[in-house]
Protein backbone atom coordinates (compact mmCIF):
# COMPACT_ATOMS: atom_id res chain seq x y z
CA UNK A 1 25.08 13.74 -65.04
CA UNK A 2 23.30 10.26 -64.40
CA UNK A 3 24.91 8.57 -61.33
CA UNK A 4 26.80 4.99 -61.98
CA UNK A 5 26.59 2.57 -59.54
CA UNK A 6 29.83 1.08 -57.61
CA UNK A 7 31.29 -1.17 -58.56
CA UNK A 8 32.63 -3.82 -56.02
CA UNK A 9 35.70 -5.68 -56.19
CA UNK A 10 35.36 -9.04 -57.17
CA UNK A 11 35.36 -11.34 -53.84
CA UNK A 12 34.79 -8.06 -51.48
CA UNK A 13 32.17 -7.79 -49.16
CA UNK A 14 30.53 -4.68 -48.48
CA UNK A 15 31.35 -2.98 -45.04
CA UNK A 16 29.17 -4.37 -42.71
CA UNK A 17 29.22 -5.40 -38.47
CA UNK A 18 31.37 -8.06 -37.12
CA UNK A 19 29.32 -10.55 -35.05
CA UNK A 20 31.63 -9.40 -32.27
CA UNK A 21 30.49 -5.99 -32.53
CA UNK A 22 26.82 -6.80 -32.89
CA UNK A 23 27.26 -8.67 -29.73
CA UNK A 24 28.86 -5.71 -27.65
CA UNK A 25 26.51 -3.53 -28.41
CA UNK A 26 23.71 -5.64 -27.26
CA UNK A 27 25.76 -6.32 -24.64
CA UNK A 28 26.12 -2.34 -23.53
CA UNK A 29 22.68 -1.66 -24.22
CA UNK A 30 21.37 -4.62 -22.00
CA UNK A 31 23.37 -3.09 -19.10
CA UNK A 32 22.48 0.41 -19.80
CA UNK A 33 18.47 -0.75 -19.40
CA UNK A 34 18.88 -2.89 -16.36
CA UNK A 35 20.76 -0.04 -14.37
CA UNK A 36 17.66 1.89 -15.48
CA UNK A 37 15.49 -0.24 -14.34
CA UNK A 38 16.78 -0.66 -10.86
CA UNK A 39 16.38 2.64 -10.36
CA UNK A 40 13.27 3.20 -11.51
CA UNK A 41 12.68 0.43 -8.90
CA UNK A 42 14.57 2.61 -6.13
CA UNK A 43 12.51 5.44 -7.58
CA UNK A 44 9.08 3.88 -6.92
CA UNK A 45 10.20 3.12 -3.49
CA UNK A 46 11.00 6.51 -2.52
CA UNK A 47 7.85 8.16 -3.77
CA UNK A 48 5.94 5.57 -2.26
CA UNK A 49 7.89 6.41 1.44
CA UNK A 50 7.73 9.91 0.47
CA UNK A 51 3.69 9.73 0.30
CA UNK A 52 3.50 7.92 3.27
CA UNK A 53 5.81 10.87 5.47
CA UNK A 54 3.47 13.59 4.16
CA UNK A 55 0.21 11.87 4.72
CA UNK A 56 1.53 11.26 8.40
CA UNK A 57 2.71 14.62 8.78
CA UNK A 58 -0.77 15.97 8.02
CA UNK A 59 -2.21 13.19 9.98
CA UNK A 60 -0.19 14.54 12.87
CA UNK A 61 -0.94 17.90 12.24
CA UNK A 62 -4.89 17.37 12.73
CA UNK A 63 -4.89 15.11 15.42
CA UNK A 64 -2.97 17.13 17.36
CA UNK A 65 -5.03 20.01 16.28
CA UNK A 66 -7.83 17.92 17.62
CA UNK A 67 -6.31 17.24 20.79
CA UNK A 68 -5.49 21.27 21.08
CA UNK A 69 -9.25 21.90 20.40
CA UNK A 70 -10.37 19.48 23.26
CA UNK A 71 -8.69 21.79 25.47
CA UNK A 72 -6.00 21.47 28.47
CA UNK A 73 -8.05 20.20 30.99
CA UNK A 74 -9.65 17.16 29.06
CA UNK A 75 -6.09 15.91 27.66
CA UNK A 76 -4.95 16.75 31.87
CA UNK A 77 -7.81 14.76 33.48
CA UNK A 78 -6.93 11.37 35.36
CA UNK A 79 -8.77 9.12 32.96
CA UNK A 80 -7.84 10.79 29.49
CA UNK A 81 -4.61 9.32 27.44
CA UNK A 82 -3.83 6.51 30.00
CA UNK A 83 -0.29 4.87 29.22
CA UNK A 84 -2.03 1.61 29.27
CA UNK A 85 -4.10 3.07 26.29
CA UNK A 86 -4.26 0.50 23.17
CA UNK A 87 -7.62 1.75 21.75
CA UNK A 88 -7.22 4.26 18.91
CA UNK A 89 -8.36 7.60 18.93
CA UNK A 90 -8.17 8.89 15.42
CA UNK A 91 -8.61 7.18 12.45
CA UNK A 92 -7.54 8.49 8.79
CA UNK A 93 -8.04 7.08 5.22
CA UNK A 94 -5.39 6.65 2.83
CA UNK A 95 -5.17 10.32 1.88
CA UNK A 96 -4.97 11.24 5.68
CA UNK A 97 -8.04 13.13 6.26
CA UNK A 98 -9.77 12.28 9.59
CA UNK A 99 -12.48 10.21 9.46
CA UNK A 100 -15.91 11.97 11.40
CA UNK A 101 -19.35 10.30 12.09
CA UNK A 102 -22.83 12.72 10.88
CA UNK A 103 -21.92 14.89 13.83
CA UNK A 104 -18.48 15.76 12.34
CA UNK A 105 -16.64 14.19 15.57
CA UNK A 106 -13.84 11.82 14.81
CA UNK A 107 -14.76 8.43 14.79
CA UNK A 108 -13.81 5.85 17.14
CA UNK A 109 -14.10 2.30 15.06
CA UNK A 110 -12.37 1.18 12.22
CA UNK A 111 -14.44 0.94 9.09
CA UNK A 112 -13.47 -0.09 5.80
CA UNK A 113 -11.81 3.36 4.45
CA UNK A 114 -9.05 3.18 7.73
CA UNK A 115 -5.34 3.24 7.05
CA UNK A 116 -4.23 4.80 9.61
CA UNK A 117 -4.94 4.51 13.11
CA UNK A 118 -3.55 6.84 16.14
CA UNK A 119 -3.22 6.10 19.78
CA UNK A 120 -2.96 9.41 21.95
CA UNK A 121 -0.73 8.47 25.48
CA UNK A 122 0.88 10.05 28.04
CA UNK A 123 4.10 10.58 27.60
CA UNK A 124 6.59 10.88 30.38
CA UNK A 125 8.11 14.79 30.17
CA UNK A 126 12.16 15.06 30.01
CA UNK A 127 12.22 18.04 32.00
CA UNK A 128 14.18 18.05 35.56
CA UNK A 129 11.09 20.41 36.84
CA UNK A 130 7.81 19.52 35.24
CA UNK A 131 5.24 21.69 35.25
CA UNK A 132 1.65 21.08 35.96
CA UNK A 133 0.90 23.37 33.14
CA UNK A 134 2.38 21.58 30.41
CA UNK A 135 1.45 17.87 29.22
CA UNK A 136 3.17 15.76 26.80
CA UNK A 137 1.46 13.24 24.82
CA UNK A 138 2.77 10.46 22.21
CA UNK A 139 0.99 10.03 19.04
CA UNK A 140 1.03 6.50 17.42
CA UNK A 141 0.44 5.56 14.46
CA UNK A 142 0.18 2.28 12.55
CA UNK A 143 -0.78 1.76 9.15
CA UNK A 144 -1.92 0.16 6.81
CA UNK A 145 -5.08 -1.54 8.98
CA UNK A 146 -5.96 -3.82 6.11
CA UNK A 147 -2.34 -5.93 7.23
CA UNK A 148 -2.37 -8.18 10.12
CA UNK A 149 -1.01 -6.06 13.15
CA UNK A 150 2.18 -7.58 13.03
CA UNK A 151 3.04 -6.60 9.71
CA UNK A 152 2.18 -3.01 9.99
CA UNK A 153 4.08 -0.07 10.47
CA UNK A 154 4.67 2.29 13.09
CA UNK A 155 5.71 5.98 13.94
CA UNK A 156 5.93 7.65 17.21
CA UNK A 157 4.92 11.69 17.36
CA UNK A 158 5.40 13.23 20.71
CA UNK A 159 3.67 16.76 21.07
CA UNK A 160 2.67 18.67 23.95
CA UNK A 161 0.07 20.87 25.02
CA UNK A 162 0.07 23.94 27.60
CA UNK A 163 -2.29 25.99 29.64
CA UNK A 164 -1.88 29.72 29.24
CA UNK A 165 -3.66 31.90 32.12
């Protein structure tokens, strides 16, 4: 059976959006994509901080390993780790691996691959009875060393290190 077209009415319209509607819909999805992308904004952010806390951690990790490996009595002597101490002693690229000269000692000058830079001091123990056989030291680090020192950032790591007889 062929199919017959409709028929309209004469003077109808057929059904179709309002302007109004048209306009609230745009109006919905426009809100529904900014929300999303403020938070793919937010989102960015908090990889991007994230990154940064796990490339520290592991930047902690070694240079403290480092300073374990030196031993006790070099990190105890009277001229190691001074308080006054504003010369890094570590430096680490942007994926936080140590940097090491041909020798595979760390390096002690900046060079174009250096983010991050750490500064090993004394730090003053919170004990009531300290013990000569346990040393605390605070690990600083500043990043990224491209910026102007003022408008880098900065985390404080305090560790310690023992001597077992």
């Amino acid at each position: 059976m062929p199919s017959r077209p409709l028929r309209r009415k004469s003077g109808s319209l057929p059904p179709a959006f309002s302007l109004v509607e048209v306009v609230i819909a745009l109006g919905v999805v426009s809100f529904v994509l900014l929300s999303m992308l403020g938070l793919l904004s937010t989102g960015l952010q908090s990889h991007r901080e994230s990154a940064e806390d796990t490339n520290l951690a592991f930047c902690a990790e070694t240079a403290i390993s480092l300073l374990r490996s030196g031993g006790f009595s070099r990190a105890a002597s009277e001229t190691a780790y001074q308080e006054t101490n504003a010369t890094p002693d570590f430096y680490f690229d942007a994926a936080g691996q140590v940097q090491v000269d041909s020798d595979g000692k760390p390096v002690k000058f900046q060079n174009p691959e250096s983010h991050y830079a750490c500064t090993v001091t004394r730090a003053t123990p919170t004990l009531d009875q300290p013990t000569a056989n346990l040393l605390y030291l605070r690990l600083k680090f500043s990043w990224p060393l491209a910026a102007p020192s003022t408008a880098r950032q900065q985390r404080v790591v305090i560790t310690s290190l023992a001597k077992y007889d």
